[in-house]
N, C-alpha and C. Protein backbone atom coordinates (compact mmCIF):
# COMPACT_ATOMS: atom_id res chain seq x y z
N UNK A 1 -81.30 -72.31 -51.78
CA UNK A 1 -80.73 -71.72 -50.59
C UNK A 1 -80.74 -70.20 -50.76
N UNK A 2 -81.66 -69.65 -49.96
CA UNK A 2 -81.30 -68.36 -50.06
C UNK A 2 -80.02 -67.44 -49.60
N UNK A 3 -79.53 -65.96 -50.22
CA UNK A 3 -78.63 -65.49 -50.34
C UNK A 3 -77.80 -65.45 -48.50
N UNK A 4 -79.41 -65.21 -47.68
CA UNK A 4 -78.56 -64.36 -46.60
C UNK A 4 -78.53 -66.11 -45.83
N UNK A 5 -79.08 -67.24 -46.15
CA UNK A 5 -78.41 -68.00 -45.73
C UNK A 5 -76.75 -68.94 -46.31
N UNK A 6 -76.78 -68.34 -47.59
CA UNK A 6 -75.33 -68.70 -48.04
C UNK A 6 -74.41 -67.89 -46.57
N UNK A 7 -74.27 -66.62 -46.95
CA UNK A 7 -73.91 -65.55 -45.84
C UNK A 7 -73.56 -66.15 -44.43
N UNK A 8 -74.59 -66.57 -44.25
CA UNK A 8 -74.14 -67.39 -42.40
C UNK A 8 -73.51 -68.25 -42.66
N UNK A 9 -74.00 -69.06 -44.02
CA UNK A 9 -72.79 -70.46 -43.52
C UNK A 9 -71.65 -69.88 -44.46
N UNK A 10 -71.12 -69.11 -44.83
CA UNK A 10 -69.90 -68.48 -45.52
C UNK A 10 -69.11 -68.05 -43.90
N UNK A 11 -70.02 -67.01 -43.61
CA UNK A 11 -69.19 -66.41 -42.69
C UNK A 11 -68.79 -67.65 -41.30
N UNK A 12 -69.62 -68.51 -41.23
CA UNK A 12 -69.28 -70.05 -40.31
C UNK A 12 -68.28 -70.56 -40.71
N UNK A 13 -67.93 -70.87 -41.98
CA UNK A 13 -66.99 -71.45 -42.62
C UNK A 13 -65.79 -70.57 -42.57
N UNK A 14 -65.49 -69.69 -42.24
CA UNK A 14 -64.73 -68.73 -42.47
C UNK A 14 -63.99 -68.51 -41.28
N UNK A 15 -64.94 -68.37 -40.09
CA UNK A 15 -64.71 -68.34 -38.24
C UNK A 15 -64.17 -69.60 -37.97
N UNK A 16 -64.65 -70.33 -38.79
CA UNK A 16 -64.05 -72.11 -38.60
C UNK A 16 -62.59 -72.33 -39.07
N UNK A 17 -62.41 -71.53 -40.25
CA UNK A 17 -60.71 -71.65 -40.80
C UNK A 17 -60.07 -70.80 -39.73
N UNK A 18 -60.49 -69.25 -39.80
CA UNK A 18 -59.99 -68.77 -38.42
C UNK A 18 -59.17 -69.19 -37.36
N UNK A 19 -60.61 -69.87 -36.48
CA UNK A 19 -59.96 -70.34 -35.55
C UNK A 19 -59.06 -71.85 -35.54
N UNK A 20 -59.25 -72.66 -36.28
CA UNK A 20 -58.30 -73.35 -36.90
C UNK A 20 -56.86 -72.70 -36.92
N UNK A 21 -57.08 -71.51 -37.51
CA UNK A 21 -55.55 -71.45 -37.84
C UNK A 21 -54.91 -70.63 -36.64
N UNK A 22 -55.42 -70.33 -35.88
CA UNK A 22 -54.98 -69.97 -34.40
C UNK A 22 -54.91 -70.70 -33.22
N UNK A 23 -55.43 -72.11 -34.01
CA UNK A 23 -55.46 -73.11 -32.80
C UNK A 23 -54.30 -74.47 -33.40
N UNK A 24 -53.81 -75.30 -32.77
CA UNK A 24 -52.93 -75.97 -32.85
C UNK A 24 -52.29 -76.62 -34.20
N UNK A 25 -53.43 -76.34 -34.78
CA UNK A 25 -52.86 -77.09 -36.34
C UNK A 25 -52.33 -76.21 -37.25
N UNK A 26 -51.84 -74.92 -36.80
CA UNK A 26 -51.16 -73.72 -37.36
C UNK A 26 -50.05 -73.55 -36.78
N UNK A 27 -48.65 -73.18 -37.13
CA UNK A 27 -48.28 -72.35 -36.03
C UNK A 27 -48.50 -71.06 -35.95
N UNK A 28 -48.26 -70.74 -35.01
CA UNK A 28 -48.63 -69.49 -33.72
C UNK A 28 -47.50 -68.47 -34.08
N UNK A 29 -47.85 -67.56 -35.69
CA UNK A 29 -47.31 -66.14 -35.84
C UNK A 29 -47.09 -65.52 -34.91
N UNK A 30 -47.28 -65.22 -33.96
CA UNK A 30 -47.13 -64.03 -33.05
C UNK A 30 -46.30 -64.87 -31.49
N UNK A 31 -46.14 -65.83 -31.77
CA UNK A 31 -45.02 -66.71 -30.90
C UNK A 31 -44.41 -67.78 -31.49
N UNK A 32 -43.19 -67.87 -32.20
CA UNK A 32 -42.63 -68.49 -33.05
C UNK A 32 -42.17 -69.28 -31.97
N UNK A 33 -41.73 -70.75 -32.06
CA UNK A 33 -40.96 -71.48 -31.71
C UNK A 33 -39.49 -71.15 -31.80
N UNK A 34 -38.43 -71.41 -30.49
CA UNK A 34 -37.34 -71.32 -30.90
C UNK A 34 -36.62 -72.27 -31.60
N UNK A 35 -35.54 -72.17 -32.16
CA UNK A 35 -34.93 -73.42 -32.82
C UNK A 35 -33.68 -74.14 -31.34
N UNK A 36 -33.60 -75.09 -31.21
CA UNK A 36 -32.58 -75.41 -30.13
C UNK A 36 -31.08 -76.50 -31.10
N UNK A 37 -30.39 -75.80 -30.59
CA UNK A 37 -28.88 -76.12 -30.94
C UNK A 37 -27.81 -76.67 -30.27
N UNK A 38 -27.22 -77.92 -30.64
CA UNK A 38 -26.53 -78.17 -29.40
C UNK A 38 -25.26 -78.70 -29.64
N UNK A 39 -23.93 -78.27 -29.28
CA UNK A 39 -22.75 -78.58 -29.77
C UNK A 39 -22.12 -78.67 -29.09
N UNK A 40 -20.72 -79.48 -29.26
CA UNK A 40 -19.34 -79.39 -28.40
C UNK A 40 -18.05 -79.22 -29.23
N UNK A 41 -17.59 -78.36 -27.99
CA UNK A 41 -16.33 -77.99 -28.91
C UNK A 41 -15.63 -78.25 -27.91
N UNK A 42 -13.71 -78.30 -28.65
CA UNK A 42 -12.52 -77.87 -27.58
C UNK A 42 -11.72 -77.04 -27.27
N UNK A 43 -11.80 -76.63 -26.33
CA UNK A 43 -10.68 -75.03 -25.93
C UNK A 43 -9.12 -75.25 -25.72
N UNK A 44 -8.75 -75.37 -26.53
CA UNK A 44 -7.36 -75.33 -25.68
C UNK A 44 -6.31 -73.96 -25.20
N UNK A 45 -6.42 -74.17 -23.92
CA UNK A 45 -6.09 -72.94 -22.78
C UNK A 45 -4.11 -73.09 -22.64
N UNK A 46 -3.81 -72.59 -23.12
CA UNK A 46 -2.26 -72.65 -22.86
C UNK A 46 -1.57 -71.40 -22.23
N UNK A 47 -0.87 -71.96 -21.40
CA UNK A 47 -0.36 -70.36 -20.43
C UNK A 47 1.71 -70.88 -21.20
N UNK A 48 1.39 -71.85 -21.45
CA UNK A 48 3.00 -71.77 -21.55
C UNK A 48 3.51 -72.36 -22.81
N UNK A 49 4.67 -71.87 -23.57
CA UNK A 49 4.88 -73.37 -25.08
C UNK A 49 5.05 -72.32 -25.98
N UNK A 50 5.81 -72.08 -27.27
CA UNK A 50 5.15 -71.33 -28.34
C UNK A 50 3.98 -71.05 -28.71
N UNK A 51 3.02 -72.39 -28.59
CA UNK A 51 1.92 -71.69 -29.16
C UNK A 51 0.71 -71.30 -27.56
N UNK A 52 1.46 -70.62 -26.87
CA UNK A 52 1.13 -70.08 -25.95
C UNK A 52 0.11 -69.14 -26.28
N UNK A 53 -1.78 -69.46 -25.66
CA UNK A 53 -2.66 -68.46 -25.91
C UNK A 53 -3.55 -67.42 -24.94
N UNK A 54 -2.75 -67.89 -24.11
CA UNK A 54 -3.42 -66.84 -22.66
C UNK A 54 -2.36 -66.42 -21.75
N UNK A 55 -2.33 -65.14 -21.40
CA UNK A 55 -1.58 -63.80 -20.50
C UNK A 55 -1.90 -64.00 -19.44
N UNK A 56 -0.80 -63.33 -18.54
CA UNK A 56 -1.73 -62.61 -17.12
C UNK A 56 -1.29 -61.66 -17.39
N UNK A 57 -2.04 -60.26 -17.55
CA UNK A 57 -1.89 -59.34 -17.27
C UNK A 57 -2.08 -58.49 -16.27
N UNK A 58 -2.25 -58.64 -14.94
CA UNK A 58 -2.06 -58.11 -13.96
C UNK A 58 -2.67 -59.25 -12.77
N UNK A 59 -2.61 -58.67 -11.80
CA UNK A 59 -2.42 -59.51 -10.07
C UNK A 59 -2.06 -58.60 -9.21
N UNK A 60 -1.58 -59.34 -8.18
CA UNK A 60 -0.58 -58.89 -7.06
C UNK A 60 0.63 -58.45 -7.25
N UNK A 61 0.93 -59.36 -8.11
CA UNK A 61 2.13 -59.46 -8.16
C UNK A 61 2.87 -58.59 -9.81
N UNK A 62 1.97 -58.47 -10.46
CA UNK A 62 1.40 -57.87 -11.75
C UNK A 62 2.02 -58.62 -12.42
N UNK A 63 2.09 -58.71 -14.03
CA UNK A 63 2.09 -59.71 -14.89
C UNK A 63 2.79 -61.16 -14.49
N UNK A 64 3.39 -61.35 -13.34
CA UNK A 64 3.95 -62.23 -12.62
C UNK A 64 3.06 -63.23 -11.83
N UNK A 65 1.89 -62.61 -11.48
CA UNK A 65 0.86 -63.14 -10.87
C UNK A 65 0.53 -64.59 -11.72
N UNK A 66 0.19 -65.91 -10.68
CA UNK A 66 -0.57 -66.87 -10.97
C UNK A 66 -1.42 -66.74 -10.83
N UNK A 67 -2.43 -67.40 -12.28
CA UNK A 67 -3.82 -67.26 -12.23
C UNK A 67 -4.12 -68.32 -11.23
N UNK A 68 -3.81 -68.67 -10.79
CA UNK A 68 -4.05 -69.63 -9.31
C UNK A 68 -4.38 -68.30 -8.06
N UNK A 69 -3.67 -66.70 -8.37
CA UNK A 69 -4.14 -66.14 -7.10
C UNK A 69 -5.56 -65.41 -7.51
N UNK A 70 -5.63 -65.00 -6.46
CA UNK A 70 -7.23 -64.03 -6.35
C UNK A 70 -6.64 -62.62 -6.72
N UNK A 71 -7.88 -62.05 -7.84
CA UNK A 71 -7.13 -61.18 -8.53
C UNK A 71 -6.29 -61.52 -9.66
N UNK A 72 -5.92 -61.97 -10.06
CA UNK A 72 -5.44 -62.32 -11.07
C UNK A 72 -6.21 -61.78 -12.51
N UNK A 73 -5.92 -60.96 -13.21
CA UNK A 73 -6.45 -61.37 -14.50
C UNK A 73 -5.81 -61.89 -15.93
N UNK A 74 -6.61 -62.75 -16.81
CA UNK A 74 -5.67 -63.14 -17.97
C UNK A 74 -6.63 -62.96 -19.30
N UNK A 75 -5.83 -62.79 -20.46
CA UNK A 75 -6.20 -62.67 -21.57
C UNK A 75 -6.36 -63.38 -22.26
N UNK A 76 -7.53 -64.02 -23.22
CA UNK A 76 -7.11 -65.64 -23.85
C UNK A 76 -7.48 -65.03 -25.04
N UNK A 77 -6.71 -66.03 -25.95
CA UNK A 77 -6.90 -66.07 -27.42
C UNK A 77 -6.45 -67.48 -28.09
N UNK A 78 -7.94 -68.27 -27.14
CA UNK A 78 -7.60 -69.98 -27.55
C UNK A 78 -8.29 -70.40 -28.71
N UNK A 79 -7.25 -71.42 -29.02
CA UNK A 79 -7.76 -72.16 -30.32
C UNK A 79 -9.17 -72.89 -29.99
N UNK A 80 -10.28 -73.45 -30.87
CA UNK A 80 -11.33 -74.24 -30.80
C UNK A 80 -11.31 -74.99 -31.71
N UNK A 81 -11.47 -76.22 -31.20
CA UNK A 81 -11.46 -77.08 -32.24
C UNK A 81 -12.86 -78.43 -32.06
N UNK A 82 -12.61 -79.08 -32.76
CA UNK A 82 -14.40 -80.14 -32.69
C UNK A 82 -13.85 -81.34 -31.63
N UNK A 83 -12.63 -81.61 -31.86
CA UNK A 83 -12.32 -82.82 -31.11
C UNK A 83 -11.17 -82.33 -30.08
N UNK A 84 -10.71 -83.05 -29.26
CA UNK A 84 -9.50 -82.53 -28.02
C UNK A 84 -8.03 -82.85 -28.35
N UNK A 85 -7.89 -83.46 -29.29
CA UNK A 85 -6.80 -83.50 -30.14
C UNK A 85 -6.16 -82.03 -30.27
N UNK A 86 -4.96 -81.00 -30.56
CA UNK A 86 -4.61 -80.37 -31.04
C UNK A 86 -4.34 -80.02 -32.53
N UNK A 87 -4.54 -81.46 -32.95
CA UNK A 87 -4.09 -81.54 -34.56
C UNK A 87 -6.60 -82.00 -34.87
N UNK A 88 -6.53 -81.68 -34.31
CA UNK A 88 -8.26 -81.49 -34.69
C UNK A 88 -8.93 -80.90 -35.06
N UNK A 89 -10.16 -80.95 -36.22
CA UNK A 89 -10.50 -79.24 -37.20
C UNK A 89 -10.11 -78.10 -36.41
N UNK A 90 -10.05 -77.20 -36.41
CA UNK A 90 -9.58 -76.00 -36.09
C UNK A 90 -11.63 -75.62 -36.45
N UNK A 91 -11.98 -74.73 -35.43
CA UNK A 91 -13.55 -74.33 -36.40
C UNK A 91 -13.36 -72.89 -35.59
N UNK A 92 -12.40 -72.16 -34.69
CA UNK A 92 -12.38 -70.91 -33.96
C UNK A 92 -11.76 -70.84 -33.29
N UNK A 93 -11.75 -69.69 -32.38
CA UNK A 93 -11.20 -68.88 -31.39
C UNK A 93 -12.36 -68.46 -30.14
N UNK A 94 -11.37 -68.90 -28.86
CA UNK A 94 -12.34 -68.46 -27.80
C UNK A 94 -11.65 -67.03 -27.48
N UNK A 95 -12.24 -65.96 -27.25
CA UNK A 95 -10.89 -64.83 -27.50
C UNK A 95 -11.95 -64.29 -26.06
N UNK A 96 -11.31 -63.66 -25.23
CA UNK A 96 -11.45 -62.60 -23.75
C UNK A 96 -11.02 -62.89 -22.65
N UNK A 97 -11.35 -62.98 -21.59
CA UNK A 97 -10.59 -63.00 -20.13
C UNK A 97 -11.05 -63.87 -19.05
N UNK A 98 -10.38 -64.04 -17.98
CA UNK A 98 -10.79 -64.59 -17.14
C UNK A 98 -10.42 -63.66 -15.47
N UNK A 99 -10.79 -63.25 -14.59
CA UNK A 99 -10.30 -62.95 -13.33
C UNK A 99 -10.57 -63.90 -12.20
N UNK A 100 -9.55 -64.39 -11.96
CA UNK A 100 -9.35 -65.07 -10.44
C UNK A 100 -10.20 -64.28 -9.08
N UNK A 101 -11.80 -64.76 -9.17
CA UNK A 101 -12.18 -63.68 -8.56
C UNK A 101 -12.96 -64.51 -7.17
N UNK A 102 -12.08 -65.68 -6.96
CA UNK A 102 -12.21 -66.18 -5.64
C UNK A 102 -11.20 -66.25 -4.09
N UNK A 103 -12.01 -66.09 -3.34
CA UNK A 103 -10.27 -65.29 -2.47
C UNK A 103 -9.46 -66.46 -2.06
N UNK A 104 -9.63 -68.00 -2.25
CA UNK A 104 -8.90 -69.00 -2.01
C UNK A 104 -7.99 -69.55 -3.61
N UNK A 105 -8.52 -68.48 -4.36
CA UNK A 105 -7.75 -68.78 -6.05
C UNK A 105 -8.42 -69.91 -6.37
N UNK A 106 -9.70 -70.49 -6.23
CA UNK A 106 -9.95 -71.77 -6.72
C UNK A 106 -11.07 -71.67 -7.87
N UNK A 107 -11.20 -70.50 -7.89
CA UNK A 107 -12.53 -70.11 -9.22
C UNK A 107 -12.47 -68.86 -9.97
N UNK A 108 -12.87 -68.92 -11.25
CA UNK A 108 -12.39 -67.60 -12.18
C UNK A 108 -13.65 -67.36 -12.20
N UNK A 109 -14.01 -65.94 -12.82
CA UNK A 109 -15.07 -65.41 -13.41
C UNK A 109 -14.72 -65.10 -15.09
N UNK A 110 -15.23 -65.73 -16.15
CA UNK A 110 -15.08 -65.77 -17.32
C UNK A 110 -16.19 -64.90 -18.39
N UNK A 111 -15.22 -64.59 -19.05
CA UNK A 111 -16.27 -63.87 -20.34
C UNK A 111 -15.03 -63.68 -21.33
N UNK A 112 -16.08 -64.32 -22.99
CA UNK A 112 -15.66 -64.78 -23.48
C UNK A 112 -16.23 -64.92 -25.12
N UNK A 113 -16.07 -64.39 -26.08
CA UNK A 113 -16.89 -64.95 -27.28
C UNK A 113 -15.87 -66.14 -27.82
N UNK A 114 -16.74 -67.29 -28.17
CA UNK A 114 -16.40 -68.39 -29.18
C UNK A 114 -16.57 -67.76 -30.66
N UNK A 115 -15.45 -67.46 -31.10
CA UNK A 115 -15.81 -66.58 -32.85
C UNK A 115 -15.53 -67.79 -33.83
N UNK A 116 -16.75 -68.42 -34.78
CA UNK A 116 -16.35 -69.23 -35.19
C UNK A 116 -15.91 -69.03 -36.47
N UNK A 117 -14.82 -69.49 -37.01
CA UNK A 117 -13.87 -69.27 -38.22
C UNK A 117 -13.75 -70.56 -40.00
N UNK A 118 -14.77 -72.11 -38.91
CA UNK A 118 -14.99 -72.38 -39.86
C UNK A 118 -15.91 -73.52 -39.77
N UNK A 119 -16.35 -74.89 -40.15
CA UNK A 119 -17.59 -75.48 -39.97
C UNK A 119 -19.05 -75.03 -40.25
N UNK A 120 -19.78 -75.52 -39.73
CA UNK A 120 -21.69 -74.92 -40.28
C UNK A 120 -21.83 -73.53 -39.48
N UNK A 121 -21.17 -73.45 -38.58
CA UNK A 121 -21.71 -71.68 -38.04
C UNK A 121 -20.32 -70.56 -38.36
N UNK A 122 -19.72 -70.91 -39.13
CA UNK A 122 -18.54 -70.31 -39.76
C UNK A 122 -19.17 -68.39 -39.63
N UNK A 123 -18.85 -67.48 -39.75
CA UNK A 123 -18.43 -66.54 -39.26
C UNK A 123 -20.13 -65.82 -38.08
N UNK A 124 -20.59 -66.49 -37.43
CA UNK A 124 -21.22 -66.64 -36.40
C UNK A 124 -20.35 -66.57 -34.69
N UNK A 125 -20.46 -66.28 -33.66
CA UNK A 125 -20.08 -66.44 -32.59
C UNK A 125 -20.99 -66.45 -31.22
N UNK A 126 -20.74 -66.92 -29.74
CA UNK A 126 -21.40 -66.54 -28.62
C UNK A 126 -20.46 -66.17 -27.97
N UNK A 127 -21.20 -65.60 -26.76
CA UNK A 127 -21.10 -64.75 -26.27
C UNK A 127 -21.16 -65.76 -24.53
N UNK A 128 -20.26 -65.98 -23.84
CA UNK A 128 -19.95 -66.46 -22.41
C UNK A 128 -19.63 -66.01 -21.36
N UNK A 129 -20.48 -66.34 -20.19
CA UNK A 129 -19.93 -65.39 -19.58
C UNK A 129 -20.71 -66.67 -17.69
N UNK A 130 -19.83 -66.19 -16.97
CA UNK A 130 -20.05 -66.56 -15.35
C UNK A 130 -18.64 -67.31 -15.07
N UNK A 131 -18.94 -67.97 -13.76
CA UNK A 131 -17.80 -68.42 -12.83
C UNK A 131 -17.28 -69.82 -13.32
N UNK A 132 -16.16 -70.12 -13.24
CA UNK A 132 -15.33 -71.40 -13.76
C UNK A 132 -14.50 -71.83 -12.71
N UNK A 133 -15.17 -72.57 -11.52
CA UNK A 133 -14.85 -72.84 -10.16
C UNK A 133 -14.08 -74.69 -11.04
N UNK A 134 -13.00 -74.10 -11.16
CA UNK A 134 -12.19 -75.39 -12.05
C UNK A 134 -11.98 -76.21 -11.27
N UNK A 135 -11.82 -76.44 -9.91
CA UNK A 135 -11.44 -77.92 -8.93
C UNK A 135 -13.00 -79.00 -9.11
N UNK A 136 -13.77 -78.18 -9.65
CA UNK A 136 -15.04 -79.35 -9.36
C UNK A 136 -14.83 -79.59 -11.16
N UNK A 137 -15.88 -81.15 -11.29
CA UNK A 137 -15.74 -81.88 -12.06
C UNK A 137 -16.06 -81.45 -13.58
N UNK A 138 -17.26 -80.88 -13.64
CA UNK A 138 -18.85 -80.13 -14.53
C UNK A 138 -18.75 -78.56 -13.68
N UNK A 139 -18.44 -77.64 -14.37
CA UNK A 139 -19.35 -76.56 -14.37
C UNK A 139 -19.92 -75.60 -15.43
N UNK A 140 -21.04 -75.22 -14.97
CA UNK A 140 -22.22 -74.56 -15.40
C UNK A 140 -21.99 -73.42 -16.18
N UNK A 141 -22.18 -72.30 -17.20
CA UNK A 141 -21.66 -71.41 -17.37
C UNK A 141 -23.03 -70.73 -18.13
N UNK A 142 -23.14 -69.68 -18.93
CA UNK A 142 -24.23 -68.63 -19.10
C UNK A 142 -23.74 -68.44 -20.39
N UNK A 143 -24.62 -68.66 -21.81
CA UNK A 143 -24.50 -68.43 -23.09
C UNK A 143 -25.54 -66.68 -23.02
N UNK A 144 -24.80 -66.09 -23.27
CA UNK A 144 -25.71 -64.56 -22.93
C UNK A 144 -26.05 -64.18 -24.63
N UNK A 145 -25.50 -63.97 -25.59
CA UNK A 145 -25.54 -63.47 -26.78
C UNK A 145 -25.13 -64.18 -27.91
N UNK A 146 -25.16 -63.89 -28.91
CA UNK A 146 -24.74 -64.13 -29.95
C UNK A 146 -25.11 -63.21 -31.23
N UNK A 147 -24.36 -63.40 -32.37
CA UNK A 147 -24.28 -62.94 -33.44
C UNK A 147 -24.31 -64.13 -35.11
N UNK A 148 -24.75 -63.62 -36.04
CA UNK A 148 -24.92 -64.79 -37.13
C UNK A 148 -25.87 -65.38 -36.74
N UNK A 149 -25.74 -66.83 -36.99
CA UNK A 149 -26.70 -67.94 -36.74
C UNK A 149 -27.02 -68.09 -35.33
N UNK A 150 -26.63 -67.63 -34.59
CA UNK A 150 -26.85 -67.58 -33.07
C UNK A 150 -27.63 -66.10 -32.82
N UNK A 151 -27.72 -65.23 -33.60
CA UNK A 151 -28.72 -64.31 -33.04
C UNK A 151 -29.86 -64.56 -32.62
N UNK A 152 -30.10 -63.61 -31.76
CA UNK A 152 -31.03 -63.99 -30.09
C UNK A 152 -30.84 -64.73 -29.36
N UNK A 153 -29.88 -65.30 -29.12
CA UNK A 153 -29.49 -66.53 -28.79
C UNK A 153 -29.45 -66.66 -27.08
N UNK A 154 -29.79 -67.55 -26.15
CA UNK A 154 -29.89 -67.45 -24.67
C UNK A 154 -30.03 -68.87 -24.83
N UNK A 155 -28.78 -69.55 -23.48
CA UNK A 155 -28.47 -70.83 -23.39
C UNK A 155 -27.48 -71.08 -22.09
N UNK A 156 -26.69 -72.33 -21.99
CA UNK A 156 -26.13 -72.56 -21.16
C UNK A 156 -25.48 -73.70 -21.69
N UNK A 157 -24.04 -73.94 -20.55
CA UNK A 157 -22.90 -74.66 -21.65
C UNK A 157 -22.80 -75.69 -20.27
N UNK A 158 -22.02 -77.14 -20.31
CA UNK A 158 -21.55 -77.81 -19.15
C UNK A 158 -20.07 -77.62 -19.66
N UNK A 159 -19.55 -77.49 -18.72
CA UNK A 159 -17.43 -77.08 -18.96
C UNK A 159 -17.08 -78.19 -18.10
N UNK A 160 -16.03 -78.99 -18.89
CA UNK A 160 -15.12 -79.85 -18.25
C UNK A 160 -14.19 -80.07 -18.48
N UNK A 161 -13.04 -80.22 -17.97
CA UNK A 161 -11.32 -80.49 -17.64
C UNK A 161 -10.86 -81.56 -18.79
N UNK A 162 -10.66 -81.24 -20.03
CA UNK A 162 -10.71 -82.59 -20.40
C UNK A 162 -8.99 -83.26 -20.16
N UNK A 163 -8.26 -82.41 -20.18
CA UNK A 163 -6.58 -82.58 -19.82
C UNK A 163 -6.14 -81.93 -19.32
N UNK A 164 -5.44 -81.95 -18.25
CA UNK A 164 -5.00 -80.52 -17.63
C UNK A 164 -3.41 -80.93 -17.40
N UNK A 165 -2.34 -80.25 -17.88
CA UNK A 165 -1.28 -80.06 -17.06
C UNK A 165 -0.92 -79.21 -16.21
N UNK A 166 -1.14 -79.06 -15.07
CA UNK A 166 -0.90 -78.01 -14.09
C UNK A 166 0.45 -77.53 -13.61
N UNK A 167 1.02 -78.43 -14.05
CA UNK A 167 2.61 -77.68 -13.98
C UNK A 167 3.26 -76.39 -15.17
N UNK A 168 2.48 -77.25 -16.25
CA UNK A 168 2.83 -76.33 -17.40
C UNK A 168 1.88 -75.24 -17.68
N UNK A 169 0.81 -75.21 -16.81
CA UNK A 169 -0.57 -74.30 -16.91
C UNK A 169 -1.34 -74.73 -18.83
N UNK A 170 -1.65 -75.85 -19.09
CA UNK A 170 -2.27 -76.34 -20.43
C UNK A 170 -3.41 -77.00 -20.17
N UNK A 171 -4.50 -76.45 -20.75
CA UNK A 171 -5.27 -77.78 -20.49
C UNK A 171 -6.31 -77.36 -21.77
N UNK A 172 -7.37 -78.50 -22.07
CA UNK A 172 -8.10 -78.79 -23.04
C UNK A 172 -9.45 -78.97 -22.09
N UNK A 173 -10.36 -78.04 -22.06
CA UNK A 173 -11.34 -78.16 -21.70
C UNK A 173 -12.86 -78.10 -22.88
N UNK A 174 -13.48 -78.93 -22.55
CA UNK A 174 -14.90 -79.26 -23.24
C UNK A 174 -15.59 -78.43 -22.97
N UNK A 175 -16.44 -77.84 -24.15
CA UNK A 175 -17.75 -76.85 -23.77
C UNK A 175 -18.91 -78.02 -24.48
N UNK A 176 -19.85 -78.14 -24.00
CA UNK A 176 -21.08 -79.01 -24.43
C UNK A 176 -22.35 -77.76 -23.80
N UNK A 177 -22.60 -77.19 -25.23
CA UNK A 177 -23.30 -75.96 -25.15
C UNK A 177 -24.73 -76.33 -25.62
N UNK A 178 -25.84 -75.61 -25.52
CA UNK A 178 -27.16 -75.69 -25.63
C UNK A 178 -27.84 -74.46 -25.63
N UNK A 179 -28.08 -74.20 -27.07
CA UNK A 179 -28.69 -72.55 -26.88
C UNK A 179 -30.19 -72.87 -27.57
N UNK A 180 -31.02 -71.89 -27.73
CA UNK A 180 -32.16 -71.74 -28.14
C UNK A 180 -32.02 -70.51 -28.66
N UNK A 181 -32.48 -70.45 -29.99
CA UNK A 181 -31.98 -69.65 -31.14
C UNK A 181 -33.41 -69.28 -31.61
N UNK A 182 -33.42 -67.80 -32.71
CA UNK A 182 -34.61 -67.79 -33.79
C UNK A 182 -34.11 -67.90 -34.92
């Protein structure tokens, strides 16, 4: 075999690994796959009790205001836990606000980081944020950020009522979150 035909079939063999490795049986350096993550946790929202974790700090009526009115805003600093139990791992804190920002009081606008404190994403958190129209069954909400194991993180959560006392303003609501991570 002569030299300059080694050469062609070298350099053939070579265009052949190439494109091989740019074609499906590689992955694709320059577009990584995201990783997808998917969890549920429980919030528990308490306006009233000792272990009382959310304010109103202003309204109409100012700190007097029900977060039931429009306008309303409140401060949370709720426990998270894995199950809806109160006596259930403890794995964080949902810590920021909510404003009553519907004019019939029937829907908040929320934002919010989940900071997690202990479990597999232990000092990791996201970042939440849109409307929490609480009379309907499921709603929708916007995973915008994150930090730790959630960096880059862009997703979306389903929120639901899991107990509510409305007299005492308490309730335990479900996040069943879904992010896509690197």
């Amino acid at each position: 075999m002569a030299v300059s035909d080694r050469l062609t079939f070298t350099n053939f063999l070579l265009l052949s690994i190439i494109a091989l490795y740019f074609s499906n049986g590689f992955p694709n350096l320059f577009n990584p796959q995201p990783n997808q993550t998917n969890l549920v946790v429980y919030v528990h929202d308490y306006f009233t009790g000792e272990d009382a974790s959310a304010i109103t700090v202003g309204g109409r009526k100012g700190p007097e205001s029900s977060v039931l009115e429009f306008g309303t805003q409140m401060v949370v600093d709720d426990l998270v836990t894995e199950g809806p139990k109160i006596d259930s791992r403890e794995i964080g804190r949902a810590q920021g606000m909510y404003i009553n920002s519907q004019s019939d009081g029937k829907g908040l606008y929320m934002v919010f980081s989940v900071i997690f404190s202990g479990g597999e994403f232990r000092g990791s958190s996201l970042e939440i944020q849109g409307p929490d129209l609480f009379t309907m069954k499921e709603r929708e909400f916007g995973v915008v950020s994150g930090t730790g194991f959630f960096r880059f993180v862009k997703g979306f959560g389903i929120m639901q009522t899991e107990s509510m006392d409305l007299v005492h303003l308490r309730a335990v609501i479900k996040l069943n979150i879904t992010v896509n991570h690197y």
